[in-house]
C-alpha atoms as a PDB file:
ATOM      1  CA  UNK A   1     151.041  67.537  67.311  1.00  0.00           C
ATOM      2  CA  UNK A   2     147.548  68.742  68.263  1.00  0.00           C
ATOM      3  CA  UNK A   3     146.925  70.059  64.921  1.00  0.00           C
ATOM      4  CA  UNK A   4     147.876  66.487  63.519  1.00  0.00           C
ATOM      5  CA  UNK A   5     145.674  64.751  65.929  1.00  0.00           C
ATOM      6  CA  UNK A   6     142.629  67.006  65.524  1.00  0.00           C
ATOM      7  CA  UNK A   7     143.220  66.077  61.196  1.00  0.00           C
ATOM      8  CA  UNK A   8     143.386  62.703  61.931  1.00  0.00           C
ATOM      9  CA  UNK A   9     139.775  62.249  64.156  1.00  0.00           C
ATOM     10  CA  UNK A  10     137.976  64.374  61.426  1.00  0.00           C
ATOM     11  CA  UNK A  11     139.056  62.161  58.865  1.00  0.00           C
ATOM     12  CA  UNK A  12     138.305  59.118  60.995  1.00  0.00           C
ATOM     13  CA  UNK A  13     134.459  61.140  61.697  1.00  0.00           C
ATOM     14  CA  UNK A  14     134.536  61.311  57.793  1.00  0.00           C
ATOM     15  CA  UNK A  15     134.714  58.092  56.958  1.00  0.00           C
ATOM     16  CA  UNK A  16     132.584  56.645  59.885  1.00  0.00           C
ATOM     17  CA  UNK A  17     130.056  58.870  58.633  1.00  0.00           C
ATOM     18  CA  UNK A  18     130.402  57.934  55.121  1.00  0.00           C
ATOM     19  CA  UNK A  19     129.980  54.340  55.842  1.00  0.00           C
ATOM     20  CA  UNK A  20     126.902  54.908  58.015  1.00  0.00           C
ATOM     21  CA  UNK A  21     125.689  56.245  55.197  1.00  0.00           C
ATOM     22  CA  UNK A  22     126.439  53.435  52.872  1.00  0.00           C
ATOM     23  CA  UNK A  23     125.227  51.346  55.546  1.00  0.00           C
ATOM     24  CA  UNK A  24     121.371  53.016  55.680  1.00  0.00           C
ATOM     25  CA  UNK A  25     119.162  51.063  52.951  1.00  0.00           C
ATOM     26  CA  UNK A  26     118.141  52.750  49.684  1.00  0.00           C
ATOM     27  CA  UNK A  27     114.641  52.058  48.760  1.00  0.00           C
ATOM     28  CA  UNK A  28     111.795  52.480  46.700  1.00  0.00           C
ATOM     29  CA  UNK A  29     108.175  52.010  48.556  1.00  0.00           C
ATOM     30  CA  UNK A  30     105.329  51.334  46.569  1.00  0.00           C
ATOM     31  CA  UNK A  31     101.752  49.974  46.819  1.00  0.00           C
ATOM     32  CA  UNK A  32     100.732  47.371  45.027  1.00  0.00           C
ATOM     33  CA  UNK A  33      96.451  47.035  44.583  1.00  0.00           C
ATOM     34  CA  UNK A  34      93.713  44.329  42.668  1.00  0.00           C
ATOM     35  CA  UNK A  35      90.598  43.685  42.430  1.00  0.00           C
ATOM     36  CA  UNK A  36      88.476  40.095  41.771  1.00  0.00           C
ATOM     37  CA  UNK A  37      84.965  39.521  41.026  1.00  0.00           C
ATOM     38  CA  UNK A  38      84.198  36.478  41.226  1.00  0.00           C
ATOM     39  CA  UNK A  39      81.295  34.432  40.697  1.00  0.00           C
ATOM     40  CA  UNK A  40      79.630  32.621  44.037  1.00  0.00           C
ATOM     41  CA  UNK A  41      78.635  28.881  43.501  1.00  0.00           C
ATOM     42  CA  UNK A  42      76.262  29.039  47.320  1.00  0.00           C
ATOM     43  CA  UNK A  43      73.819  31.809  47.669  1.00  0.00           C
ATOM     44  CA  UNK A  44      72.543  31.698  51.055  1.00  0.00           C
ATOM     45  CA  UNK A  45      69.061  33.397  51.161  1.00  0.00           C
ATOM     46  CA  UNK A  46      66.687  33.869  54.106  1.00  0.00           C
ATOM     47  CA  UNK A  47      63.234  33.906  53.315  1.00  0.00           C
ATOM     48  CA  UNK A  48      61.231  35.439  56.182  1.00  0.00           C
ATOM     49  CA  UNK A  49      57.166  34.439  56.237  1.00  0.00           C
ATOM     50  CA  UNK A  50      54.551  35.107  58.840  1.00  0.00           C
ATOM     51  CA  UNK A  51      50.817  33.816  58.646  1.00  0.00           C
ATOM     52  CA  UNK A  52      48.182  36.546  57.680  1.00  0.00           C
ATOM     53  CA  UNK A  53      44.445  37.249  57.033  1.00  0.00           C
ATOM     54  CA  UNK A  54      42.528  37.105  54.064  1.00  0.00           C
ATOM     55  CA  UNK A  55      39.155  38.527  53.027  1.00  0.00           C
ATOM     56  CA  UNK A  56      36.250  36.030  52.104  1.00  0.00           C
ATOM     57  CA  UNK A  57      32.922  36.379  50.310  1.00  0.00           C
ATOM     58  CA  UNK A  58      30.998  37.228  53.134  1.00  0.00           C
ATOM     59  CA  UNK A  59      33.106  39.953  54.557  1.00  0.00           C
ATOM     60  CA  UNK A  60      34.951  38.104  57.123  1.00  0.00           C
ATOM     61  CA  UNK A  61      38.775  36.963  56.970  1.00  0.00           C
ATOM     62  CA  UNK A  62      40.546  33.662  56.705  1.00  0.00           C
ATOM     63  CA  UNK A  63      43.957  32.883  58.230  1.00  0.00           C
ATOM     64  CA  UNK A  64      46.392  31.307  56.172  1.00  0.00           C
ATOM     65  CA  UNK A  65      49.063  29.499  58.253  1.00  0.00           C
ATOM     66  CA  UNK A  66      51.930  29.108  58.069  1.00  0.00           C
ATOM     67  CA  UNK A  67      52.306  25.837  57.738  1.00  0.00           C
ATOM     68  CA  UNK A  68      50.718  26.511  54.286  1.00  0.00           C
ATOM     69  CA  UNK A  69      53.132  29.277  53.384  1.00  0.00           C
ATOM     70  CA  UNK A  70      55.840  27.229  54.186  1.00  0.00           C
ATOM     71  CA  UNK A  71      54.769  24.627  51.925  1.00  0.00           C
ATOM     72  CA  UNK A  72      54.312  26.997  48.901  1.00  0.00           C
ATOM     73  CA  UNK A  73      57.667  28.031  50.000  1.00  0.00           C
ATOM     74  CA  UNK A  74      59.279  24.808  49.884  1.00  0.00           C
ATOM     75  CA  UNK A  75      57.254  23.664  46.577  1.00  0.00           C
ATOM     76  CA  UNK A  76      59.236  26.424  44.895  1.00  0.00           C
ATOM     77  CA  UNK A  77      62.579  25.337  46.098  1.00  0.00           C
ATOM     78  CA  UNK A  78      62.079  22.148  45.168  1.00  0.00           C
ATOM     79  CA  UNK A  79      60.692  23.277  41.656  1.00  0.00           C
ATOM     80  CA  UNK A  80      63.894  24.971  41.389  1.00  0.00           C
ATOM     81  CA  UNK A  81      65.695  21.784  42.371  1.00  0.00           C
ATOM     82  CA  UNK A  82      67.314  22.907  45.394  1.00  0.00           C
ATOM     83  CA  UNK A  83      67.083  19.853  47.698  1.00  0.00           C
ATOM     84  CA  UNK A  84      65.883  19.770  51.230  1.00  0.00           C
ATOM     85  CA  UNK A  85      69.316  19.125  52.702  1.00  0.00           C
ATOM     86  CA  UNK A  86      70.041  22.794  51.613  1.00  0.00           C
ATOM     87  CA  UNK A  87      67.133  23.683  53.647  1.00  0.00           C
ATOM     88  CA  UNK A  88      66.638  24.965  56.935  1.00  0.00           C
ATOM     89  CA  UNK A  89      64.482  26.658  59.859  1.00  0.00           C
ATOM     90  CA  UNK A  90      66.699  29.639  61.334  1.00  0.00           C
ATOM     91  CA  UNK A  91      64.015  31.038  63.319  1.00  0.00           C
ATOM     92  CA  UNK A  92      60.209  30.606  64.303  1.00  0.00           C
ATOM     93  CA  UNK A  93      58.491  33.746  66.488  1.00  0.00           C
ATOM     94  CA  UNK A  94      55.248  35.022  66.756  1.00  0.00           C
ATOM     95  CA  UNK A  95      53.783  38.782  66.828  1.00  0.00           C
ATOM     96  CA  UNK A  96      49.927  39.716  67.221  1.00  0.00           C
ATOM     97  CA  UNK A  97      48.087  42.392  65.048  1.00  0.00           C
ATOM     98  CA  UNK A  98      45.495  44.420  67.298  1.00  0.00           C
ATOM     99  CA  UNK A  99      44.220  45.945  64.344  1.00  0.00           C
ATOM    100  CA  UNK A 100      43.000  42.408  62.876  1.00  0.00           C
ATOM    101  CA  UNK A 101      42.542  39.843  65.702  1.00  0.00           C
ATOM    102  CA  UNK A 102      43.698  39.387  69.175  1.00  0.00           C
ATOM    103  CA  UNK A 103      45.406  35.586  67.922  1.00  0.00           C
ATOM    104  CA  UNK A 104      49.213  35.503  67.500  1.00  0.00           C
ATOM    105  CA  UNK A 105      50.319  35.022  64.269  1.00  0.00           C
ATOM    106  CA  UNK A 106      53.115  32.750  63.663  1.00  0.00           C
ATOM    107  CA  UNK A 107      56.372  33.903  61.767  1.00  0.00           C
ATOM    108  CA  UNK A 108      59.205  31.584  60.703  1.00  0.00           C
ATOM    109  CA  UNK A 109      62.347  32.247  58.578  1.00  0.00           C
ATOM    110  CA  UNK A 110      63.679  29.412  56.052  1.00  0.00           C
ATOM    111  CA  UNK A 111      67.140  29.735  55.213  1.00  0.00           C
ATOM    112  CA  UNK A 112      68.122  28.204  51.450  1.00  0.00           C
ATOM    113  CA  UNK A 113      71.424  27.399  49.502  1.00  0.00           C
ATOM    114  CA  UNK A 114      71.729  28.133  46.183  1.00  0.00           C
ATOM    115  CA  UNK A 115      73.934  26.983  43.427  1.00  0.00           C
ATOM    116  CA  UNK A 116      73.539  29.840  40.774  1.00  0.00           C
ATOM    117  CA  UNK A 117      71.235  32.538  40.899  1.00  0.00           C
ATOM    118  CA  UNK A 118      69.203  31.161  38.151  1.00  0.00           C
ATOM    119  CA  UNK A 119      67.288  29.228  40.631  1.00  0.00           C
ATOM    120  CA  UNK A 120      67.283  32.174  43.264  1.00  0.00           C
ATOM    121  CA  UNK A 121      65.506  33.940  40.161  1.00  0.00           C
ATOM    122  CA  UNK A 122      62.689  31.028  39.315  1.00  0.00           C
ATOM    123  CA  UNK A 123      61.904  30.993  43.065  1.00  0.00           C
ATOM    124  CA  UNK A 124      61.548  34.770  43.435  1.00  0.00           C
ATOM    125  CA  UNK A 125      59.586  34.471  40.247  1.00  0.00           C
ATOM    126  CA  UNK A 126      57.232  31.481  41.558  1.00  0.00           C
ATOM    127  CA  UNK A 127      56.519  32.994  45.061  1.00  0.00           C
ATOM    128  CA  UNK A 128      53.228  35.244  46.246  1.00  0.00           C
ATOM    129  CA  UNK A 129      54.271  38.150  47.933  1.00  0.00           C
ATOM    130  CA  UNK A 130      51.590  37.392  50.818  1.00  0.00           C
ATOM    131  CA  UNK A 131      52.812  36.072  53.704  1.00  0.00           C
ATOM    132  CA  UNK A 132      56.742  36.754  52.466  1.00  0.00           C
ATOM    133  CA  UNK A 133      58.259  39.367  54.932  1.00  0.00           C
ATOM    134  CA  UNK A 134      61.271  39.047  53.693  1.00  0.00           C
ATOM    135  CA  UNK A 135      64.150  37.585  51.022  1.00  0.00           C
ATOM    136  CA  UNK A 136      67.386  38.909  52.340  1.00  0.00           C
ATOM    137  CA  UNK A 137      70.813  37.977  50.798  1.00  0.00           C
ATOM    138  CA  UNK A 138      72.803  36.586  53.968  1.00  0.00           C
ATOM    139  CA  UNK A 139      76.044  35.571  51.948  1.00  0.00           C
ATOM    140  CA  UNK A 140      77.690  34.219  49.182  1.00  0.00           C
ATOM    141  CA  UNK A 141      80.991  32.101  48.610  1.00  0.00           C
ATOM    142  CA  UNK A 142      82.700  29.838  46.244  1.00  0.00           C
ATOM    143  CA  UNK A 143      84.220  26.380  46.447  1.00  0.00           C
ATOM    144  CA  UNK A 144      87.739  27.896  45.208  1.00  0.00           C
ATOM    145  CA  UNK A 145      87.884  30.912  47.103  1.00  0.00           C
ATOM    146  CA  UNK A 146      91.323  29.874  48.556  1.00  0.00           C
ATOM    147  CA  UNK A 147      92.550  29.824  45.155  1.00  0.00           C
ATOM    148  CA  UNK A 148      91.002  33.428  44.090  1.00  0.00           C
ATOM    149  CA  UNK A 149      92.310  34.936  47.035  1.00  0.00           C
ATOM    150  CA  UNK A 150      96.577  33.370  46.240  1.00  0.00           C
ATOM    151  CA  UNK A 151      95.380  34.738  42.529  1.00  0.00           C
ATOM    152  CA  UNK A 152      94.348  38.313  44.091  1.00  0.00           C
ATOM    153  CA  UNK A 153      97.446  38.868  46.066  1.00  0.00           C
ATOM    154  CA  UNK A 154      99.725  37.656  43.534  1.00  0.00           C
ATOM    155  CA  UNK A 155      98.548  40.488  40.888  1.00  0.00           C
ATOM    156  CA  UNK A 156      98.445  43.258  43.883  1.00  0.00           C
ATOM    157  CA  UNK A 157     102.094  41.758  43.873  1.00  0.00           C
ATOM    158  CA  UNK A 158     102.404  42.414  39.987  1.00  0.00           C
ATOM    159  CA  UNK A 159     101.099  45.878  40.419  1.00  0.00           C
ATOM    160  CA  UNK A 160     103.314  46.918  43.016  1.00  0.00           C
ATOM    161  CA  UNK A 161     106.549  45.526  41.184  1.00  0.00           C
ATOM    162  CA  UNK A 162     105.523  47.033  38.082  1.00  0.00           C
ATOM    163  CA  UNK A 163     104.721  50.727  39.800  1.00  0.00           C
ATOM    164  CA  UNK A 164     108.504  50.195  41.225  1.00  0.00           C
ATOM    165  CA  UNK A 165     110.178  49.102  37.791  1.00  0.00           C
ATOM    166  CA  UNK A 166     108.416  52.331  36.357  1.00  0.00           C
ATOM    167  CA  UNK A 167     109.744  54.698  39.131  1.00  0.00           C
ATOM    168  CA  UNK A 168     113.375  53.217  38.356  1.00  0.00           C
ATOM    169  CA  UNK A 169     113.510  53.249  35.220  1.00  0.00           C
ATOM    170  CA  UNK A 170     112.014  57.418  35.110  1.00  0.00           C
ATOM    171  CA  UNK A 171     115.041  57.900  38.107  1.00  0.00           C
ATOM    172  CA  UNK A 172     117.902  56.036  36.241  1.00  0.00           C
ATOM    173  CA  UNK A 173     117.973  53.060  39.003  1.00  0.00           C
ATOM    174  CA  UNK A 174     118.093  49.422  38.894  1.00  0.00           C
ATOM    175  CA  UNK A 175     115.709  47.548  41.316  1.00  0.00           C
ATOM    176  CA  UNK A 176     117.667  44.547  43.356  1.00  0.00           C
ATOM    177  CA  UNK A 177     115.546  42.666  45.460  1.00  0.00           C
ATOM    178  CA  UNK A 178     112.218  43.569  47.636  1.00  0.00           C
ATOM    179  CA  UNK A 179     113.394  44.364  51.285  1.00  0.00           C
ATOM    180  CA  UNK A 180     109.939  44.037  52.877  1.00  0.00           C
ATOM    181  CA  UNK A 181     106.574  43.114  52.128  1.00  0.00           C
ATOM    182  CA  UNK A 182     103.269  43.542  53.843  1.00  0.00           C
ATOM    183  CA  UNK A 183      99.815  42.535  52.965  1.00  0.00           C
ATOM    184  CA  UNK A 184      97.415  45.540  53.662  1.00  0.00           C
ATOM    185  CA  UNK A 185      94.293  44.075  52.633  1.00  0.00           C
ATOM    186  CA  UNK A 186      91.756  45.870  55.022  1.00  0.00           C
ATOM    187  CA  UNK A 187      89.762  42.499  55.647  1.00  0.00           C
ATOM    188  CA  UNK A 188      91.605  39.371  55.324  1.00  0.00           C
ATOM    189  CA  UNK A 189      88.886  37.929  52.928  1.00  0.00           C
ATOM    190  CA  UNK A 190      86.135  38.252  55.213  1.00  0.00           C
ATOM    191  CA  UNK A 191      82.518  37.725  54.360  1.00  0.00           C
ATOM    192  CA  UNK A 192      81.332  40.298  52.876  1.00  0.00           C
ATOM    193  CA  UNK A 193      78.078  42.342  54.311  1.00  0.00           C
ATOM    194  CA  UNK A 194      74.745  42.974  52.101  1.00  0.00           C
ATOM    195  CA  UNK A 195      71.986  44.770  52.008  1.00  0.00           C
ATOM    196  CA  UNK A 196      68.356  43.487  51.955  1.00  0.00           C
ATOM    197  CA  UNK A 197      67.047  42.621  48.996  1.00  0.00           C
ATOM    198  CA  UNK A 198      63.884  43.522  47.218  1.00  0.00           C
ATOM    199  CA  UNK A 199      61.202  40.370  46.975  1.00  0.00           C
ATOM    200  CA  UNK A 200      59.809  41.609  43.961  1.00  0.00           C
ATOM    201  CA  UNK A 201      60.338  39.841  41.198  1.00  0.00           C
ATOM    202  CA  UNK A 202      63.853  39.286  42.510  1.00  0.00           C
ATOM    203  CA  UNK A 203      64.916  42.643  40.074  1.00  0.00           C
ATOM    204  CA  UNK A 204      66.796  43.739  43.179  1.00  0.00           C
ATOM    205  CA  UNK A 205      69.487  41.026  42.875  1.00  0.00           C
ATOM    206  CA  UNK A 206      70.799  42.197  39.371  1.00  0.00           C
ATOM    207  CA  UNK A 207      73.472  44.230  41.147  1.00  0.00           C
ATOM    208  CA  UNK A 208      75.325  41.617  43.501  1.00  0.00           C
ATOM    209  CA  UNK A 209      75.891  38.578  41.178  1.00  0.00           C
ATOM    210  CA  UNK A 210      79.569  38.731  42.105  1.00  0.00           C
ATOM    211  CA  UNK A 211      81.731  38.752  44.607  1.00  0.00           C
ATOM    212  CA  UNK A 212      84.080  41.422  45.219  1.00  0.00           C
ATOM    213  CA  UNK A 213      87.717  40.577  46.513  1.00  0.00           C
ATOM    214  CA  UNK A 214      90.303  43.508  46.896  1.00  0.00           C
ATOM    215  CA  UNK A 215      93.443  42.835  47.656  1.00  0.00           C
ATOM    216  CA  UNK A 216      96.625  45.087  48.220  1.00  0.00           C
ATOM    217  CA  UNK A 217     100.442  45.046  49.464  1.00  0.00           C
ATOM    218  CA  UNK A 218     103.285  47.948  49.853  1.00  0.00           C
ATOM    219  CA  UNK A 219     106.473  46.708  49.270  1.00  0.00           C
ATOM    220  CA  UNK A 220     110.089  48.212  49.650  1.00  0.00           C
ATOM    221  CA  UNK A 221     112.623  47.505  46.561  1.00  0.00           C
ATOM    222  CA  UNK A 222     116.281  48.129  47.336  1.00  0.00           C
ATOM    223  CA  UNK A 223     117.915  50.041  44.084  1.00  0.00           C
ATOM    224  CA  UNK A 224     121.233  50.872  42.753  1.00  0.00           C
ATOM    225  CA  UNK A 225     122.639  53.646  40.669  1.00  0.00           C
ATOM    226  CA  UNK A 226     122.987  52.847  36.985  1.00  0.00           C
ATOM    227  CA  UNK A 227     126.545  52.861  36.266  1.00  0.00           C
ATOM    228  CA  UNK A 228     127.941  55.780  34.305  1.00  0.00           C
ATOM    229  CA  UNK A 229     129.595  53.923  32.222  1.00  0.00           C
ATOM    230  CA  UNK A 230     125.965  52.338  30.985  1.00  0.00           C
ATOM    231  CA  UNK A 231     123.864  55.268  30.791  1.00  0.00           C
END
């Protein structure tokens, strides 16, 4: 009777662990990655300027303002049609140069929009390098960003299925249905950061026309044997 009873809880251990086993979920885990470049529609530059000295006939020095390099400033913009309500002050200081006088001179910092770098180019182009400090790319964007990013994430989605369909068909499986799916995109489209940029003769800006998106996903595909009947 033991013997019988001992038979009959292995077999009932046997199939419990059989359908434990049928119950854990076969998958396939890929990663799925893509990359955009995109072009930006608003260029946001910041032009730094700060008053300075120049020499005269006589052997003294003149200061220009900066009221006057911020006009020559401006004149360019608006040359290169970007209007004054894509125009601002960011920030006004003042440092003093023992070496030359013992005035302050005043610094100030426009910030422009632009639509296409085109204009960026005619401004860098139409500008005299005194009293610029600096001409630093602060950020670009585009109008249908939303758009590029659903059009990014769909073809990291593409990649990912299409890795999985590969791995299936090279292991004799059929793919059902994705069990899980998780966006691993490092920075959830966050602005991107850049690196000053070179005044002259804007050459320095040849390198970030576009915007670079990359998107990716890993996603889990649940599979089934091929029958043997098909193979």
């Amino acid at each position: 009777m033991n013997k019988i009873l001992f038979a009959v809880m292995t077999l009932a251990m046997a199939c419990g662990i059989a359908r434990a086993q049928d119950c854990v979920p076969r998958f396939i885990e890929v990663s799925g990655t893509a990359t955009l470049n995109i072009v930006p529609d608003r260029i946001t530059v910041e032009i730094g300027m700060e008053e300075y000295f120049t020499p005269t006939a006589s052997g003294d020095s003149t200061l220009v303002r900066i009221a006057q390099i911020e006009n020559d400033v401006r004149r360019a913009l608006a040359n290169a049609e970007v209007p004054d309500t894509c125009i601002t002050v960011s920030d006004i200081d003042n440092y003093r140069d023992y070496h030359r006088s013992q005035r302050f001179t005043m610094a100030r910092t426009l910030t422009a929009v632009f639509s296409d770098f085109d204009r960026l180019n005619a401004v860098c182009g139409a500008l005299d390098s005194e009293g610029i400090t600096g001409f630093r790319l602060a950020g670009m964007d585009n109008a249908d960003m939303e758009q590029y990013n659903r059009q990014g994430l769909k073809a990291a989605l593409d990649a990912a299925r299409l890795k999985a369909q590969f791995i299936a068909q090279n292991e004799g499986l059929i793919l059902t249905a994705p069990l899980e799916i998780i966006e691993t995109t490092q920075e959830r489209y966050g602005a991107q950061m850049f690196s000053n940029v070179a005044f002259d003769s804007g050459t320095g800006m040849e390198n970030m026309r576009r915007i670079t998106r990359k998107y990716s996903v890993k996603v889990k595909y649940a599979f089934t044997h091929i029958p043997k009947s098909e193979k």
